[in-house]
N, C-alpha and C. Protein backbone atom coordinates (compact mmCIF):
# COMPACT_ATOMS: atom_id res chain seq x y z
N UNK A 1 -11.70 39.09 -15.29
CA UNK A 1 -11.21 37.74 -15.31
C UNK A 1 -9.98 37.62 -16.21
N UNK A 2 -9.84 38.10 -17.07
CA UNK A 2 -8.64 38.34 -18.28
C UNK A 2 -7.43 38.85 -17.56
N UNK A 3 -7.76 39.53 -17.32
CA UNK A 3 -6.82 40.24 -16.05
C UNK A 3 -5.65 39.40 -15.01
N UNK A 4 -6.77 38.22 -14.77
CA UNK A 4 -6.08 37.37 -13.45
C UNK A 4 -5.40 36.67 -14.09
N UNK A 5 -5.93 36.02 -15.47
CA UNK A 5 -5.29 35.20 -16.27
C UNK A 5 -3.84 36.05 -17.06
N UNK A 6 -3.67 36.72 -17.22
CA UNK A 6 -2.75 37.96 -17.75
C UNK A 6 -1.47 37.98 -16.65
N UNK A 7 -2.32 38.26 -15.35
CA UNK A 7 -1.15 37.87 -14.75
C UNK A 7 -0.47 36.92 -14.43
N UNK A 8 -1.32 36.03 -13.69
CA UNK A 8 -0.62 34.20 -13.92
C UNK A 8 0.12 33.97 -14.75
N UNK A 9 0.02 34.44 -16.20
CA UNK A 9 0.95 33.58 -16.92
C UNK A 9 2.62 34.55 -17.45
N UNK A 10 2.18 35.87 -16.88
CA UNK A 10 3.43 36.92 -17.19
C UNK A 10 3.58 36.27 -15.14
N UNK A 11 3.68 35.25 -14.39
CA UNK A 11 3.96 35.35 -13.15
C UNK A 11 4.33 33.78 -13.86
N UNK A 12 4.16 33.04 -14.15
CA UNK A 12 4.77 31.54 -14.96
C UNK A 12 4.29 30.52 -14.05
N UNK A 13 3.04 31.18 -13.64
CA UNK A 13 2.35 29.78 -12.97
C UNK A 13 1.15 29.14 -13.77
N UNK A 14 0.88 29.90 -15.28
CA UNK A 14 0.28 28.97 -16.08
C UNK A 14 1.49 27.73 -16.49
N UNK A 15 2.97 28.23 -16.81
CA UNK A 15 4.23 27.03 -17.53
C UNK A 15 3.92 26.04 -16.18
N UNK A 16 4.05 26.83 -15.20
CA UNK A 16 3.94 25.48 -14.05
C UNK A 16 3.04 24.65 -14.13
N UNK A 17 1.81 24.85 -14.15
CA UNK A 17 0.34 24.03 -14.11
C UNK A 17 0.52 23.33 -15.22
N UNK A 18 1.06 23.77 -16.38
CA UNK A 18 1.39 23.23 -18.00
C UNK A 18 2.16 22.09 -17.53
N UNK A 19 3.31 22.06 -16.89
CA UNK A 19 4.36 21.06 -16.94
C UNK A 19 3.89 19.99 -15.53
N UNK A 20 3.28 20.78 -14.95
CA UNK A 20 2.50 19.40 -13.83
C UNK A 20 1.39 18.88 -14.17
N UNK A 21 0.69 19.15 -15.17
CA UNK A 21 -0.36 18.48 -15.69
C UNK A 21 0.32 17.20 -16.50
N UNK A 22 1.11 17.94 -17.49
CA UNK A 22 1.98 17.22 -18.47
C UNK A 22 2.84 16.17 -17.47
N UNK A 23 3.29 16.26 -16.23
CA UNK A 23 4.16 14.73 -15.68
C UNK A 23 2.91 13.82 -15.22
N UNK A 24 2.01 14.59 -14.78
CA UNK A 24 0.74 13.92 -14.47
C UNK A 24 -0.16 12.85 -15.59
N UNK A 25 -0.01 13.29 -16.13
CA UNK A 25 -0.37 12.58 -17.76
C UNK A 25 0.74 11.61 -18.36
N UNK A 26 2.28 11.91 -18.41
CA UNK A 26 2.95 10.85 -18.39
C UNK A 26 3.06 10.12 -17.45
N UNK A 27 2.66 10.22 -16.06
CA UNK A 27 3.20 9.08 -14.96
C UNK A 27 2.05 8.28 -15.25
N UNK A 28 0.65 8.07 -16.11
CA UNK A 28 -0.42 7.34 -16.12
C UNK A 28 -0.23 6.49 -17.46
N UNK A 29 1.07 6.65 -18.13
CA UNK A 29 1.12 5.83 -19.51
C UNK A 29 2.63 4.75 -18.95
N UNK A 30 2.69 4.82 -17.92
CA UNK A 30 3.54 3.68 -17.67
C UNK A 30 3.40 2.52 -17.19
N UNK A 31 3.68 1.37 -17.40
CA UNK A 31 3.24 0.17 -17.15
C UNK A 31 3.21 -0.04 -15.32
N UNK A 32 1.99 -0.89 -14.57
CA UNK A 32 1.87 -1.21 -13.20
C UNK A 32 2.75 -2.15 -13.47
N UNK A 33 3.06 -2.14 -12.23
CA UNK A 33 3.49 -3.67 -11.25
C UNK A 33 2.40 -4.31 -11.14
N UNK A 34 3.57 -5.57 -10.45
CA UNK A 34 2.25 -6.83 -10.13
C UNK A 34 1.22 -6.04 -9.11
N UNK A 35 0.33 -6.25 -8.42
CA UNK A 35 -0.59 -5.59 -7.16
C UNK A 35 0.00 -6.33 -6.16
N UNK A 36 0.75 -6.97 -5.46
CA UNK A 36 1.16 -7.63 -4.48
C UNK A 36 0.62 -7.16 -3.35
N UNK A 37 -0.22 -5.64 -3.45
CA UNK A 37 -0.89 -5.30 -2.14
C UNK A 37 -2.04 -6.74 -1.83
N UNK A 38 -2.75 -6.88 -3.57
CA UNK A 38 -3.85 -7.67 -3.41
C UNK A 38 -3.71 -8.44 -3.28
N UNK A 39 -2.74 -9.21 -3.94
CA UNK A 39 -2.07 -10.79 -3.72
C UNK A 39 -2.44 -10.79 -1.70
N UNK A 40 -1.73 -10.38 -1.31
CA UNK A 40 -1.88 -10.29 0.21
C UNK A 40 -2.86 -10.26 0.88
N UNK A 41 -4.32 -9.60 0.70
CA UNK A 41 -5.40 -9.63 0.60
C UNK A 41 -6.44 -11.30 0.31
N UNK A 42 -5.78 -11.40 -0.88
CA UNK A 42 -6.39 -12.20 -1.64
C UNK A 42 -6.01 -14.12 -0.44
N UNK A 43 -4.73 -13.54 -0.22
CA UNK A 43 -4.21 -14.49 0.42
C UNK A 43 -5.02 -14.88 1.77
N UNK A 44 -4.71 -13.78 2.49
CA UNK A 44 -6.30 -13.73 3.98
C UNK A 44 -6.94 -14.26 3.69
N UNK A 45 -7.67 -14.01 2.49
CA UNK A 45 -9.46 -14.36 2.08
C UNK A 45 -9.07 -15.81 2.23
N UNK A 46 -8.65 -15.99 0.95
CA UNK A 46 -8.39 -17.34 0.72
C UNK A 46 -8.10 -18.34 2.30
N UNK A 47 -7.53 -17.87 3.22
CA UNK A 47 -7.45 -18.53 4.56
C UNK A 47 -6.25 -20.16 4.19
N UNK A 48 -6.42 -21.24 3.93
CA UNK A 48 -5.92 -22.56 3.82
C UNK A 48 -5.89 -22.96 2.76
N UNK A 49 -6.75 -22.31 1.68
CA UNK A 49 -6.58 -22.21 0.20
C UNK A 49 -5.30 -22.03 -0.59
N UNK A 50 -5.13 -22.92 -1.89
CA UNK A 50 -4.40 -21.34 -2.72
C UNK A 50 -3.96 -20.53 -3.30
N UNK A 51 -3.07 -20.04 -3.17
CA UNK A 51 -3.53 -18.19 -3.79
C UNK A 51 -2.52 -17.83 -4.34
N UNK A 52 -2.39 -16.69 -5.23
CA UNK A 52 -1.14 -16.55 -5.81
C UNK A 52 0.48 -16.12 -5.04
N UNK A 53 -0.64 -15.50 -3.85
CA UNK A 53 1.04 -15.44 -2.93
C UNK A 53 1.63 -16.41 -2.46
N UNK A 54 0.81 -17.50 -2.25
CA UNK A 54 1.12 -18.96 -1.56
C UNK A 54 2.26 -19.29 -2.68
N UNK A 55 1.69 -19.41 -4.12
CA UNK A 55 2.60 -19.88 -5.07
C UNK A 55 4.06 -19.01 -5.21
N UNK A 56 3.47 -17.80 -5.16
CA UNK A 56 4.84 -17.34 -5.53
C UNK A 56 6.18 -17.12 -4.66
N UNK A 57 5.93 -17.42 -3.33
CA UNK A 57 6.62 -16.95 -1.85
C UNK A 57 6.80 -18.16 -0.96
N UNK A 58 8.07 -18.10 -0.39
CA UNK A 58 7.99 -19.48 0.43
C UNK A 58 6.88 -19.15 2.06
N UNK A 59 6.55 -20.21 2.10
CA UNK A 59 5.95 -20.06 3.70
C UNK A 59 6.48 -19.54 4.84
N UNK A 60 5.82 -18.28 5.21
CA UNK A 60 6.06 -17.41 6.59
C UNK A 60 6.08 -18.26 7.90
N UNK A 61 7.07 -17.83 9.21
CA UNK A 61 7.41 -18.44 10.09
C UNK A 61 6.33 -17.69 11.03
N UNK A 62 5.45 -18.42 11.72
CA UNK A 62 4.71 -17.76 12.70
C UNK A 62 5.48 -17.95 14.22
N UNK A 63 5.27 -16.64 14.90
CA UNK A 63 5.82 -16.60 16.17
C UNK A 63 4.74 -16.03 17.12
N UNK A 64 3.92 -16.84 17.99
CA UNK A 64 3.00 -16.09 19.01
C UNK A 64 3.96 -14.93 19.66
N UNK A 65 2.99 -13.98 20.35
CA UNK A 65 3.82 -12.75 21.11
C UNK A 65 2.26 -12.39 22.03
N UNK A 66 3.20 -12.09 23.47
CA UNK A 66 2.04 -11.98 24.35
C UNK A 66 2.61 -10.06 24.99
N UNK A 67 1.96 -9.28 25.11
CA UNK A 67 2.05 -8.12 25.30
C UNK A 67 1.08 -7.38 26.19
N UNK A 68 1.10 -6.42 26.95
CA UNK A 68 0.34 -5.82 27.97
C UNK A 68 0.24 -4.29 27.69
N UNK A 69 -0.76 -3.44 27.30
CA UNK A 69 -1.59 -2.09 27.27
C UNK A 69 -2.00 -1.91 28.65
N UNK A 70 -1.91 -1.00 28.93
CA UNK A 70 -2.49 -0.13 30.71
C UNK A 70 -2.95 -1.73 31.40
N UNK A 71 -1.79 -2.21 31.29
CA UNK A 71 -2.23 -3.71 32.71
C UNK A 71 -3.12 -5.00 32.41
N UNK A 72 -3.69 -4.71 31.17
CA UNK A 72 -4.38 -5.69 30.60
C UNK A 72 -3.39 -6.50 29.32
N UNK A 73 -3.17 -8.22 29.65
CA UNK A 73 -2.93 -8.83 28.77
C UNK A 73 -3.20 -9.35 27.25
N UNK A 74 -2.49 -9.22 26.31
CA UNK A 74 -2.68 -9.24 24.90
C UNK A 74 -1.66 -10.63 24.28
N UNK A 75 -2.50 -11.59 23.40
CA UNK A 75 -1.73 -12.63 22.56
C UNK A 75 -1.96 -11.99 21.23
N UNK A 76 -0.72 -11.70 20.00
CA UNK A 76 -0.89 -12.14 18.87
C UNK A 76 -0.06 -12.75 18.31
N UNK A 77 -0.13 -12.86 17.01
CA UNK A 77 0.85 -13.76 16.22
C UNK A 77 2.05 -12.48 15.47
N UNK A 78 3.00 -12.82 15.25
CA UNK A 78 4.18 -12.27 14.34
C UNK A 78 4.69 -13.37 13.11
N UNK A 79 4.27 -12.57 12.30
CA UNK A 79 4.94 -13.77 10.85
C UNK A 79 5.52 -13.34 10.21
N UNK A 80 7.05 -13.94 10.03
CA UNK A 80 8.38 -13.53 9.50
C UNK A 80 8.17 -13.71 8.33
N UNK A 81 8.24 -13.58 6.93
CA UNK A 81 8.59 -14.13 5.61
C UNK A 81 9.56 -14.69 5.43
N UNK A 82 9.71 -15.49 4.81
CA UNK A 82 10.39 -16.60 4.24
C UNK A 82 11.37 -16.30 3.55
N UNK A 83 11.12 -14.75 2.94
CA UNK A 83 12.68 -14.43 2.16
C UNK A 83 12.30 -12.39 2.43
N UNK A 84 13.74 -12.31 2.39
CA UNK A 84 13.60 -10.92 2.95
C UNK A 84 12.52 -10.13 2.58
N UNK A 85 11.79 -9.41 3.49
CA UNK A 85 10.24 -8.10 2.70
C UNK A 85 11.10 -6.54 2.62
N UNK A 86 10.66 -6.47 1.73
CA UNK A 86 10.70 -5.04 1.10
C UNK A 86 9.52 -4.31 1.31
N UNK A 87 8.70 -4.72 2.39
CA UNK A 87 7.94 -3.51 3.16
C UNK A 87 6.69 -4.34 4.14
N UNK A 88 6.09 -3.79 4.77
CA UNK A 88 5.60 -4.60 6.10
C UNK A 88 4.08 -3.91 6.00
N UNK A 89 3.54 -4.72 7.18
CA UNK A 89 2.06 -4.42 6.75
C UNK A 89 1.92 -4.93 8.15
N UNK A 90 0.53 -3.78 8.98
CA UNK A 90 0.04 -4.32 10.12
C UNK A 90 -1.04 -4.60 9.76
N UNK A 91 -2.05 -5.62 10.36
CA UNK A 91 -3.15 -6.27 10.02
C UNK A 91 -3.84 -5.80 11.64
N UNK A 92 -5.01 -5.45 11.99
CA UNK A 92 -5.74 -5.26 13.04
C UNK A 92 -7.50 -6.02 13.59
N UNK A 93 -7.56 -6.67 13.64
CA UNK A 93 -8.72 -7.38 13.33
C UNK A 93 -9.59 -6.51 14.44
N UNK A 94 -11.01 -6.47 13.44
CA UNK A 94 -12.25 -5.54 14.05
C UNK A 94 -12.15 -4.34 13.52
N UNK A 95 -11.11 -4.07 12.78
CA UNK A 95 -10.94 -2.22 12.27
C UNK A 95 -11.99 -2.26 11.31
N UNK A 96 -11.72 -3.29 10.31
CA UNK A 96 -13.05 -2.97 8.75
C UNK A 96 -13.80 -3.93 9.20
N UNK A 97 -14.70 -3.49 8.85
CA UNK A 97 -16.58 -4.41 8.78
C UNK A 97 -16.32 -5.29 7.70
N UNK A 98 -16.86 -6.34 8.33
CA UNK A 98 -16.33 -8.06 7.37
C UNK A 98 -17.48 -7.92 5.75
């Protein structure tokens, strides 16, 4: 076993494991962001309630959209945000157990 270890580190993949442990350990002492995943979440739940995304974001523009899979007809909704998104999210209803 001394042996394997002997070589690993005259091969500098103990310095490696050393210095990726070590960014790994600093990337966990830096401050989060807001969760805005949950805000979004929180927002669903909430339904007509509200919620902190309600407060913090102007009101989304809803647009029905009707669409067709192998010949069978489909309605959903499309909702624009109110001020430009910096990243998008599909919602699927029936995927998670309520």
């Amino acid at each position: 076993m001394d042996w394997i270890l002997s070589a690993l580190a005259r091969s500098g993949v103990v310095d490696l494991l050393k210095a990726a442990l070590t960014l790994l350990m600093l990337a966990g002492c830096g401050s989060l962001p807001d969760d805005e995943a949950a805000w979004v979440l929180e927002d669903l739940a909430a339904e007509e309630r509200p919620g902190r995304l309600k407060q913090r974001t102007p009101d989304p523009v809803r647009r029905p959209v009707a669409y067709a899979i192998q010949g069978r007809d489909y309605q959903g909704d499309l909702y624009f945000p109110g001020e430009p998104p910096l990243a998008g999210i599909v919602l699927v209803p029936g995927v998670a157990a309520r």
